[in-house]
PDB file of N, CA and C in Angstrom:
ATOM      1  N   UNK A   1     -14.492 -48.111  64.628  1.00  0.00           N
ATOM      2  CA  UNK A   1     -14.658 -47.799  63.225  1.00  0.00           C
ATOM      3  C   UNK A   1     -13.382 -47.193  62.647  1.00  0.00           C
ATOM      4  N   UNK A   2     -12.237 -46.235  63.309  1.00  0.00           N
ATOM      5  CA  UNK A   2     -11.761 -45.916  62.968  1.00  0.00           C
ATOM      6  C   UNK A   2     -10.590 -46.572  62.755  1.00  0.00           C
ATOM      7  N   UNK A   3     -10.603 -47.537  63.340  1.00  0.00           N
ATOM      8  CA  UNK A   3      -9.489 -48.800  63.475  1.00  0.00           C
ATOM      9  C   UNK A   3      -9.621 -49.746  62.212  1.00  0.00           C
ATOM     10  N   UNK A   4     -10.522 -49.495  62.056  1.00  0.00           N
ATOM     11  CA  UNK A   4     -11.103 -50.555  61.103  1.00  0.00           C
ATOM     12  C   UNK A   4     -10.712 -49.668  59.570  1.00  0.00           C
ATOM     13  N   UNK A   5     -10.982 -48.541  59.663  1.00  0.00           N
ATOM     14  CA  UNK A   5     -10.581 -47.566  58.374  1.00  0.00           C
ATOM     15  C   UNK A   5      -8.778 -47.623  58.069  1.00  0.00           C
ATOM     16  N   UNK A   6      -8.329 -47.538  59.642  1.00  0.00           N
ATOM     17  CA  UNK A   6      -6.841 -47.367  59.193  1.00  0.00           C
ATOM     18  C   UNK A   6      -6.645 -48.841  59.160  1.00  0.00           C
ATOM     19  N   UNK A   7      -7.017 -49.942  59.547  1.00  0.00           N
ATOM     20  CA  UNK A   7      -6.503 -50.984  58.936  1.00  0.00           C
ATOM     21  C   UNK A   7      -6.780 -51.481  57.339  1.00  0.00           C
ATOM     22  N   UNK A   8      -7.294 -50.871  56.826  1.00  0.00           N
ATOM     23  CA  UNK A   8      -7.770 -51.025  55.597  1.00  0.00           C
ATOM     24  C   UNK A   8      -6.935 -50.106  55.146  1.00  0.00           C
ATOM     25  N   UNK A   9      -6.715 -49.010  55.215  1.00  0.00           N
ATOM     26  CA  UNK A   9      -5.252 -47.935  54.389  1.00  0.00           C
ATOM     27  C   UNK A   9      -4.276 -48.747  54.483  1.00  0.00           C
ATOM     28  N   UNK A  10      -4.225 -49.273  55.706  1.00  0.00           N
ATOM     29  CA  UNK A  10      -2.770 -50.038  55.719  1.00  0.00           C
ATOM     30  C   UNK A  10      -2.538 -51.248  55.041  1.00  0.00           C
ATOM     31  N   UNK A  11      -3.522 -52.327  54.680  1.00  0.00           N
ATOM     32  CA  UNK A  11      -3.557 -53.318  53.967  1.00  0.00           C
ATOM     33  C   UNK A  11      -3.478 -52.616  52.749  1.00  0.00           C
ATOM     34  N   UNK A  12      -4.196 -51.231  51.902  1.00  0.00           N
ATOM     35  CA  UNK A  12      -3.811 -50.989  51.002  1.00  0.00           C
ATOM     36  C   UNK A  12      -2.179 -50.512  50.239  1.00  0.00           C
ATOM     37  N   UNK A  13      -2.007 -49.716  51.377  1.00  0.00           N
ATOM     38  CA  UNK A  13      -0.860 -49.227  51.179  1.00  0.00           C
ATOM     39  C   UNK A  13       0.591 -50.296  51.195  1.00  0.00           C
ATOM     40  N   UNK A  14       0.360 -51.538  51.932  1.00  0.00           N
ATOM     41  CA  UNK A  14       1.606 -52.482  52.162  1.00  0.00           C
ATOM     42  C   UNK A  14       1.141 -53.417  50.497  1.00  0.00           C
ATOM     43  N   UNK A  15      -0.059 -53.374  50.164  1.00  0.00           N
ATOM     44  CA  UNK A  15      -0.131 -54.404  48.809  1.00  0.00           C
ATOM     45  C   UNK A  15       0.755 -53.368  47.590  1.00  0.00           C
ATOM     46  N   UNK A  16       0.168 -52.141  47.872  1.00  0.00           N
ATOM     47  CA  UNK A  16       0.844 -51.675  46.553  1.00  0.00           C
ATOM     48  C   UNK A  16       2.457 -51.452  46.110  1.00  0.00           C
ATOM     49  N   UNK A  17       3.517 -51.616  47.981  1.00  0.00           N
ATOM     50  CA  UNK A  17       4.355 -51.271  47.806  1.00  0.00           C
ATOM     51  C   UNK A  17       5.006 -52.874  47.463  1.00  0.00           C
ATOM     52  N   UNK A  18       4.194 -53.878  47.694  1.00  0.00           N
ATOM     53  CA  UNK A  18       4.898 -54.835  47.205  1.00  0.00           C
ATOM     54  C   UNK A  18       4.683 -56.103  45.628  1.00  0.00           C
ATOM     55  N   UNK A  19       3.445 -55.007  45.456  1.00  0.00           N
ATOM     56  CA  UNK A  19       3.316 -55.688  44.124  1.00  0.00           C
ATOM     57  C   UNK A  19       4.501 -54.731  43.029  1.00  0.00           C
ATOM     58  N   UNK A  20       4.885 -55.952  42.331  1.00  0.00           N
ATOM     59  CA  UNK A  20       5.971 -55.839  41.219  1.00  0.00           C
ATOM     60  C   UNK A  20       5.546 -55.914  39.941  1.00  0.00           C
ATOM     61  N   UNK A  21       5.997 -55.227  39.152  1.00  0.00           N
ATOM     62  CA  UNK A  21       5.737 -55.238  37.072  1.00  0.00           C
ATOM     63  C   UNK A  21       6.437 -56.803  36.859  1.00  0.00           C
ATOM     64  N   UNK A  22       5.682 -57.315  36.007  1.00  0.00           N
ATOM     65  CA  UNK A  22       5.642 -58.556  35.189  1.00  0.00           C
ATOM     66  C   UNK A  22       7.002 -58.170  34.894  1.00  0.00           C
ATOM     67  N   UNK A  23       8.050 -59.124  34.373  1.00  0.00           N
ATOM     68  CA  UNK A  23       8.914 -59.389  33.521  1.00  0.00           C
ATOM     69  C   UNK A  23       8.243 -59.183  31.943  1.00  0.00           C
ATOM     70  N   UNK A  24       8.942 -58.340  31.283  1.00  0.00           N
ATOM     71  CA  UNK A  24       8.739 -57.798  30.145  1.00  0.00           C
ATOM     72  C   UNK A  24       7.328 -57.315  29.883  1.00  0.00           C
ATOM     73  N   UNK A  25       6.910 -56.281  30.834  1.00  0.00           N
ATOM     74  CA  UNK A  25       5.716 -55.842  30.868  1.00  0.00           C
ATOM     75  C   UNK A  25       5.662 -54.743  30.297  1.00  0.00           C
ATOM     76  N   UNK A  26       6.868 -53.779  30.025  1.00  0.00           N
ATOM     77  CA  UNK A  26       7.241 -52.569  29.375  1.00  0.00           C
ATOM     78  C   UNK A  26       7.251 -52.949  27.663  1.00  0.00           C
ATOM     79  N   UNK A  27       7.683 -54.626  27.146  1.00  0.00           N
ATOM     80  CA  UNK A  27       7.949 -54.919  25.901  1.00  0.00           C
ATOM     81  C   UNK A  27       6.725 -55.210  24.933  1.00  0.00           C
ATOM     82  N   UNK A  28       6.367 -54.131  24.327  1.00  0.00           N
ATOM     83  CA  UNK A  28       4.660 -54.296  23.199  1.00  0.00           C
ATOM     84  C   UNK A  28       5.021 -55.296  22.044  1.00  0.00           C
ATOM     85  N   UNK A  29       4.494 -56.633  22.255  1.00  0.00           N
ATOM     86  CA  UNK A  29       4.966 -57.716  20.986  1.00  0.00           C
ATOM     87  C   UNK A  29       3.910 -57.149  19.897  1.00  0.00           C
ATOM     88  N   UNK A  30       4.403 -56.407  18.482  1.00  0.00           N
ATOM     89  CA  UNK A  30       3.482 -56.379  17.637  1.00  0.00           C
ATOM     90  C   UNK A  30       3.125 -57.546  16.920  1.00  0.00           C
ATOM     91  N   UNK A  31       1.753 -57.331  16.359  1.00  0.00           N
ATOM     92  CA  UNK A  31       1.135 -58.110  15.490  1.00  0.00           C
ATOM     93  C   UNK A  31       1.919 -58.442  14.162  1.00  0.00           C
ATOM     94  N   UNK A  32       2.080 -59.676  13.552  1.00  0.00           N
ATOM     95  CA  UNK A  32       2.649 -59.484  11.993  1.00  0.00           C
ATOM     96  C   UNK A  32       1.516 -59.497  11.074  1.00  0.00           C
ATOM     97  N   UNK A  33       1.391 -59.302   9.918  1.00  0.00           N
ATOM     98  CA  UNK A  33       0.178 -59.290   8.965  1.00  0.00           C
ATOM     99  C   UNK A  33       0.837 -58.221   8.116  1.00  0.00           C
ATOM    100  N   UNK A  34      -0.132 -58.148   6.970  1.00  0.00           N
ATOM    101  CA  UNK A  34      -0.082 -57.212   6.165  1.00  0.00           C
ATOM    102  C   UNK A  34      -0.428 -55.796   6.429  1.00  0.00           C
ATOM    103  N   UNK A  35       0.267 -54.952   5.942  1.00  0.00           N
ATOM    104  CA  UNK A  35      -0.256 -53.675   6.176  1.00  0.00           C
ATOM    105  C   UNK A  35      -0.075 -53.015   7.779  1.00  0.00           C
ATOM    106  N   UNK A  36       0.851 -53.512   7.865  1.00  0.00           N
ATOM    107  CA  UNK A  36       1.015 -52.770  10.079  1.00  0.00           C
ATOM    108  C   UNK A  36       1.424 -51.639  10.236  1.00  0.00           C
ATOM    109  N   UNK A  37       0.835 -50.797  10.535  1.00  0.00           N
ATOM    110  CA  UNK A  37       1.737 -49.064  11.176  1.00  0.00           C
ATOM    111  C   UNK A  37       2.530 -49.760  11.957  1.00  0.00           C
ATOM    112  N   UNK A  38       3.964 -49.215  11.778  1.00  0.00           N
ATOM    113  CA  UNK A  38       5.096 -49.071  12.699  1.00  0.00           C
ATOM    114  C   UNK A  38       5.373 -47.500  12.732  1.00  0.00           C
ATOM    115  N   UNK A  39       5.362 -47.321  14.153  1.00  0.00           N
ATOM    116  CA  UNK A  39       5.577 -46.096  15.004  1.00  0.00           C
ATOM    117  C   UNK A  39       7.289 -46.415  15.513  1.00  0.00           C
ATOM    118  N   UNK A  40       8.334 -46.081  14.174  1.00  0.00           N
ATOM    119  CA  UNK A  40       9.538 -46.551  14.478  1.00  0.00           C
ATOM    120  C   UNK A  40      10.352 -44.926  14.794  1.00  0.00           C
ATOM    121  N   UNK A  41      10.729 -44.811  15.752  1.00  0.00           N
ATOM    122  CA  UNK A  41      11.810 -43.801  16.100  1.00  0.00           C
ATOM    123  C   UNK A  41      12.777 -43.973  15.872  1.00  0.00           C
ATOM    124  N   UNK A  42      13.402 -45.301  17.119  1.00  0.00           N
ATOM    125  CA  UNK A  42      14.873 -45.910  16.618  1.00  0.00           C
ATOM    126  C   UNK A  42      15.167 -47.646  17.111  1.00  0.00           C
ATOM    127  N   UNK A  43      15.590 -47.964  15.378  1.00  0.00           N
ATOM    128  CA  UNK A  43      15.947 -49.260  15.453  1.00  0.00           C
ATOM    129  C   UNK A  43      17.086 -49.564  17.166  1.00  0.00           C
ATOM    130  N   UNK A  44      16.678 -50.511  17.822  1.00  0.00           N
ATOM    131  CA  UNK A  44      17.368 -51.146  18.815  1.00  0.00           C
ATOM    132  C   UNK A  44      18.361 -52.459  18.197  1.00  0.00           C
ATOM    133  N   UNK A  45      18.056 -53.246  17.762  1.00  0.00           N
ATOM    134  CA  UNK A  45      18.216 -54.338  17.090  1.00  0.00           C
ATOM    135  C   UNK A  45      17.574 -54.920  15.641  1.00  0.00           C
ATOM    136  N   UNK A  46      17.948 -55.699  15.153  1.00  0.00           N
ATOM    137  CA  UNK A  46      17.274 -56.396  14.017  1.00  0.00           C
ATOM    138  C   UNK A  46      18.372 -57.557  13.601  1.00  0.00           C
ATOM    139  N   UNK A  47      17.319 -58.588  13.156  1.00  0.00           N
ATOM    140  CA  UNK A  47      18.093 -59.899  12.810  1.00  0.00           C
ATOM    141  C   UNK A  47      19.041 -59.544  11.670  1.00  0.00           C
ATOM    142  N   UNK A  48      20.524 -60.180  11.595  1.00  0.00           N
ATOM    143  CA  UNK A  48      21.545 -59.987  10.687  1.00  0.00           C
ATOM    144  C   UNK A  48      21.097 -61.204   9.427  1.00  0.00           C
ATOM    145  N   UNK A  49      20.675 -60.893   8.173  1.00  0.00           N
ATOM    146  CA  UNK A  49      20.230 -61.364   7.058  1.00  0.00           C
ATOM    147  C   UNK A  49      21.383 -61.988   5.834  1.00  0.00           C
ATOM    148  N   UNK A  50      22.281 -61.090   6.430  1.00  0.00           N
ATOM    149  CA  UNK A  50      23.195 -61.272   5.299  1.00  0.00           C
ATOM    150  C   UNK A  50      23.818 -62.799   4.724  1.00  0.00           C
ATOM    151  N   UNK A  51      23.985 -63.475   5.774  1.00  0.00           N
ATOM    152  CA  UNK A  51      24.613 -65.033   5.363  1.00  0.00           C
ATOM    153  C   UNK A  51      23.770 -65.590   5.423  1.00  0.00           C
ATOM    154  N   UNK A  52      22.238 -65.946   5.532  1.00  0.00           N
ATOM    155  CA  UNK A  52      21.117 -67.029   5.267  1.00  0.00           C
ATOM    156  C   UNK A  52      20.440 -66.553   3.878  1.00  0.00           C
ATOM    157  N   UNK A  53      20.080 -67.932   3.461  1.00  0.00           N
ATOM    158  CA  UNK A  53      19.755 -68.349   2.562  1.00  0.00           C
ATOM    159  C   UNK A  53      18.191 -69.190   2.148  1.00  0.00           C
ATOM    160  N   UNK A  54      17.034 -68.190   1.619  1.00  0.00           N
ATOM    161  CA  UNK A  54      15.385 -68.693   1.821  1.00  0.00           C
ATOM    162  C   UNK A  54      14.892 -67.899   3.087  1.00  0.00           C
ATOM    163  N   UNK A  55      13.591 -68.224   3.378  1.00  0.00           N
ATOM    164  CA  UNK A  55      12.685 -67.579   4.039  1.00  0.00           C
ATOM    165  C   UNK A  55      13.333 -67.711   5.232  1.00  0.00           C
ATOM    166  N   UNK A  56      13.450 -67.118   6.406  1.00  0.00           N
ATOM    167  CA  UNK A  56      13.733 -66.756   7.938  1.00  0.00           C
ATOM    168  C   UNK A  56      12.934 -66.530   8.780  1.00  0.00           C
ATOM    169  N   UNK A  57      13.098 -66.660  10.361  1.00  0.00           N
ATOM    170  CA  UNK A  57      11.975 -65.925  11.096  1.00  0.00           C
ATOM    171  C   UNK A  57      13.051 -65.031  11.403  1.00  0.00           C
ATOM    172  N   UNK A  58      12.955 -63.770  11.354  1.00  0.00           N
ATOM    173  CA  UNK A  58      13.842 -62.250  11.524  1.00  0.00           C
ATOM    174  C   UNK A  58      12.458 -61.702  12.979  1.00  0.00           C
ATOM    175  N   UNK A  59      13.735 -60.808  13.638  1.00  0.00           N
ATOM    176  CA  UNK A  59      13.378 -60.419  15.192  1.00  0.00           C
ATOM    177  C   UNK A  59      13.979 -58.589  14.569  1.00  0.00           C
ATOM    178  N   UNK A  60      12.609 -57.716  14.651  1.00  0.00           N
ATOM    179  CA  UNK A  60      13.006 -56.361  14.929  1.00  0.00           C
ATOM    180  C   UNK A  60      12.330 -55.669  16.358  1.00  0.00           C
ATOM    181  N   UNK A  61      14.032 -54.859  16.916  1.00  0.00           N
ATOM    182  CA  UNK A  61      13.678 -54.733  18.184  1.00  0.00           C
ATOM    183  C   UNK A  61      13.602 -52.596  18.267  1.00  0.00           C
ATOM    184  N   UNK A  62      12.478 -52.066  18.554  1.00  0.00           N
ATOM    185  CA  UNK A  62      12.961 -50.805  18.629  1.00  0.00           C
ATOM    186  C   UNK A  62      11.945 -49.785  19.210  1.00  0.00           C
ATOM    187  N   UNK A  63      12.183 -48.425  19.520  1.00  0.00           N
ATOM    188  CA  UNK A  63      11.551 -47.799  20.297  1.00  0.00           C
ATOM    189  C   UNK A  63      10.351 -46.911  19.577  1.00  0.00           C
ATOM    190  N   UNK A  64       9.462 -46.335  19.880  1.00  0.00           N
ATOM    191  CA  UNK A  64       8.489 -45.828  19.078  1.00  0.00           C
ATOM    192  C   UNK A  64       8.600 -44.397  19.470  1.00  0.00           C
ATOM    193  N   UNK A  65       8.010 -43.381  18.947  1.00  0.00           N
ATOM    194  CA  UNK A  65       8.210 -41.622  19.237  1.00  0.00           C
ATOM    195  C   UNK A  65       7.862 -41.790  21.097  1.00  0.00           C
ATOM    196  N   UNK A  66       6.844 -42.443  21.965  1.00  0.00           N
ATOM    197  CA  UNK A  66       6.816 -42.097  22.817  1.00  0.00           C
ATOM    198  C   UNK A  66       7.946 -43.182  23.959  1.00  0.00           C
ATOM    199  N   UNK A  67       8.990 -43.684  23.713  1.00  0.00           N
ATOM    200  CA  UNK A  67       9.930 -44.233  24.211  1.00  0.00           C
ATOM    201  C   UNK A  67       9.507 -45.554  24.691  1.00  0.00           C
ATOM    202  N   UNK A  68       8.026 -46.592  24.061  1.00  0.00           N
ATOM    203  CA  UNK A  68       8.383 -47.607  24.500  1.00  0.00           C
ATOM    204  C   UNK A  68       9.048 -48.769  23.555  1.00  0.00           C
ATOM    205  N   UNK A  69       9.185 -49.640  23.992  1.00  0.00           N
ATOM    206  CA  UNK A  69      10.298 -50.663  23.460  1.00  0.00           C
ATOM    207  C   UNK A  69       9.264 -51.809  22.821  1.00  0.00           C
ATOM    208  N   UNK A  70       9.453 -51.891  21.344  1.00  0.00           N
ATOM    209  CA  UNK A  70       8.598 -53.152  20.647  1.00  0.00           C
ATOM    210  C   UNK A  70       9.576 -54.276  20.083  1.00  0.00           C
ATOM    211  N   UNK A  71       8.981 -55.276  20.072  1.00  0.00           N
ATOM    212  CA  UNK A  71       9.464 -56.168  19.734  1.00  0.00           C
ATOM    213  C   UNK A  71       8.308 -56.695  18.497  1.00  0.00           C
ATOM    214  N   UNK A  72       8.980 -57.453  16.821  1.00  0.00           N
ATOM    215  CA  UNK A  72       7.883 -57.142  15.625  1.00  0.00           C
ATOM    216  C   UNK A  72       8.818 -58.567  15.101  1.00  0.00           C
ATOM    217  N   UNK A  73       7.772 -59.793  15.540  1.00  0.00           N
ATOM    218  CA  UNK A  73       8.729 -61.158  14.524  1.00  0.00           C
ATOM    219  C   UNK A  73       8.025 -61.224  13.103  1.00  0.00           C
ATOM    220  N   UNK A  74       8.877 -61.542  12.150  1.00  0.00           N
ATOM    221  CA  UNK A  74       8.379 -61.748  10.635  1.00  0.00           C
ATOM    222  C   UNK A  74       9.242 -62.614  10.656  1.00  0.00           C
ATOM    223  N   UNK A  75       8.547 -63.044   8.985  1.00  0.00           N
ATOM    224  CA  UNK A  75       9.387 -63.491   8.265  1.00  0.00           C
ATOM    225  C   UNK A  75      10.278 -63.336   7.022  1.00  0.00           C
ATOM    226  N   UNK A  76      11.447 -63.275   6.426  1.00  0.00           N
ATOM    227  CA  UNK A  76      12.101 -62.391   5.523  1.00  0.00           C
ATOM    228  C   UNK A  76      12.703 -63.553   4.785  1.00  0.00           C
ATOM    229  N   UNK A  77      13.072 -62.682   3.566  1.00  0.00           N
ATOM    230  CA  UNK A  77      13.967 -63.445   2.458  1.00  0.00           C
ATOM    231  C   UNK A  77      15.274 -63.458   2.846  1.00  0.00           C
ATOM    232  N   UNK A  78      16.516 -64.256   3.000  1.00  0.00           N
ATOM    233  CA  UNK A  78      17.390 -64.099   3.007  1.00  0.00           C
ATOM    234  C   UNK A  78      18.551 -63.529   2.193  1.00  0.00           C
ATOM    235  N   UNK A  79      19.536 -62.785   2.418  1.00  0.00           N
ATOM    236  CA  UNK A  79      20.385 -62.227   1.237  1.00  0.00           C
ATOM    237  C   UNK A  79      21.609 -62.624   0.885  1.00  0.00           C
ATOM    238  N   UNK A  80      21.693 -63.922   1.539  1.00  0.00           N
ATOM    239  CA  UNK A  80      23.248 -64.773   1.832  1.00  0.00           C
ATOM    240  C   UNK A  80      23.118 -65.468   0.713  1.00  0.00           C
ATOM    241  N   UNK A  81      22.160 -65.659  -0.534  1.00  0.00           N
ATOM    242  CA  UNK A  81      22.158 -67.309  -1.411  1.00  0.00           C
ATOM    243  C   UNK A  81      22.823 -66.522  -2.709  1.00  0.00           C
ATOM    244  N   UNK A  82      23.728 -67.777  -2.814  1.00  0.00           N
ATOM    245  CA  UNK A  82      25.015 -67.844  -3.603  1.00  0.00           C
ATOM    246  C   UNK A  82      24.452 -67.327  -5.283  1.00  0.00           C
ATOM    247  N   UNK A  83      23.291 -67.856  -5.821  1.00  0.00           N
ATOM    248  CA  UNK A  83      22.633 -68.030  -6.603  1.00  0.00           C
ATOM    249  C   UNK A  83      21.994 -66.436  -7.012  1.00  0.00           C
ATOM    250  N   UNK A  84      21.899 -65.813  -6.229  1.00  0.00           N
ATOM    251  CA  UNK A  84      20.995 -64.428  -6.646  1.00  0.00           C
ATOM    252  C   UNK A  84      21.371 -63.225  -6.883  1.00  0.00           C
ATOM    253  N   UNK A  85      21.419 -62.937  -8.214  1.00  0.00           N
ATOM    254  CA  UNK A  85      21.381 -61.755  -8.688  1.00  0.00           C
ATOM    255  C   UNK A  85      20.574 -60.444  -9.192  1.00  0.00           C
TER     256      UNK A  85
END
């Protein structure tokens, strides 16, 4: 019986040291829609707007008060068109 107990710790203990975190398992993809709380601390990234012209898909990348990392796709107006004043 007791063989049987420590082989079972031990199958537990060798699974946990070799299971691994997903690739981008730390990265929270938010929802887009109207009206979204963003819990923004500090911008990481964001799509550069300035030379396109009409609607875009824009990528904001950044951390929230408790340090994890979001990623938030929309879509935006562009500020590059020759035409707008």
């Amino acid at each position: 019986m007791k063989t049987l107990i420590l082989a079972f710790t031990a199958l537990l203990a060798t699974g946990s040291v070799f299971a691994a975190p997903a690739p981008d398992a730390a990265v929270i993809h938010d929802k887009t829609g109207f009206f979204v709380h963003l819990d923004v601390d500090k911008v990481l990234s964001s799509t550069d707007i300035s030379q396109a012209c009409g609607v875009i898909p824009a990528q904001l990348n950044y951390l929230d008060h408790q340090g994890r990392e979001h990623v938030l796709d929309y879509q935006v107006q562009g500020s590059g068109c020759i035409n707008d004043h």
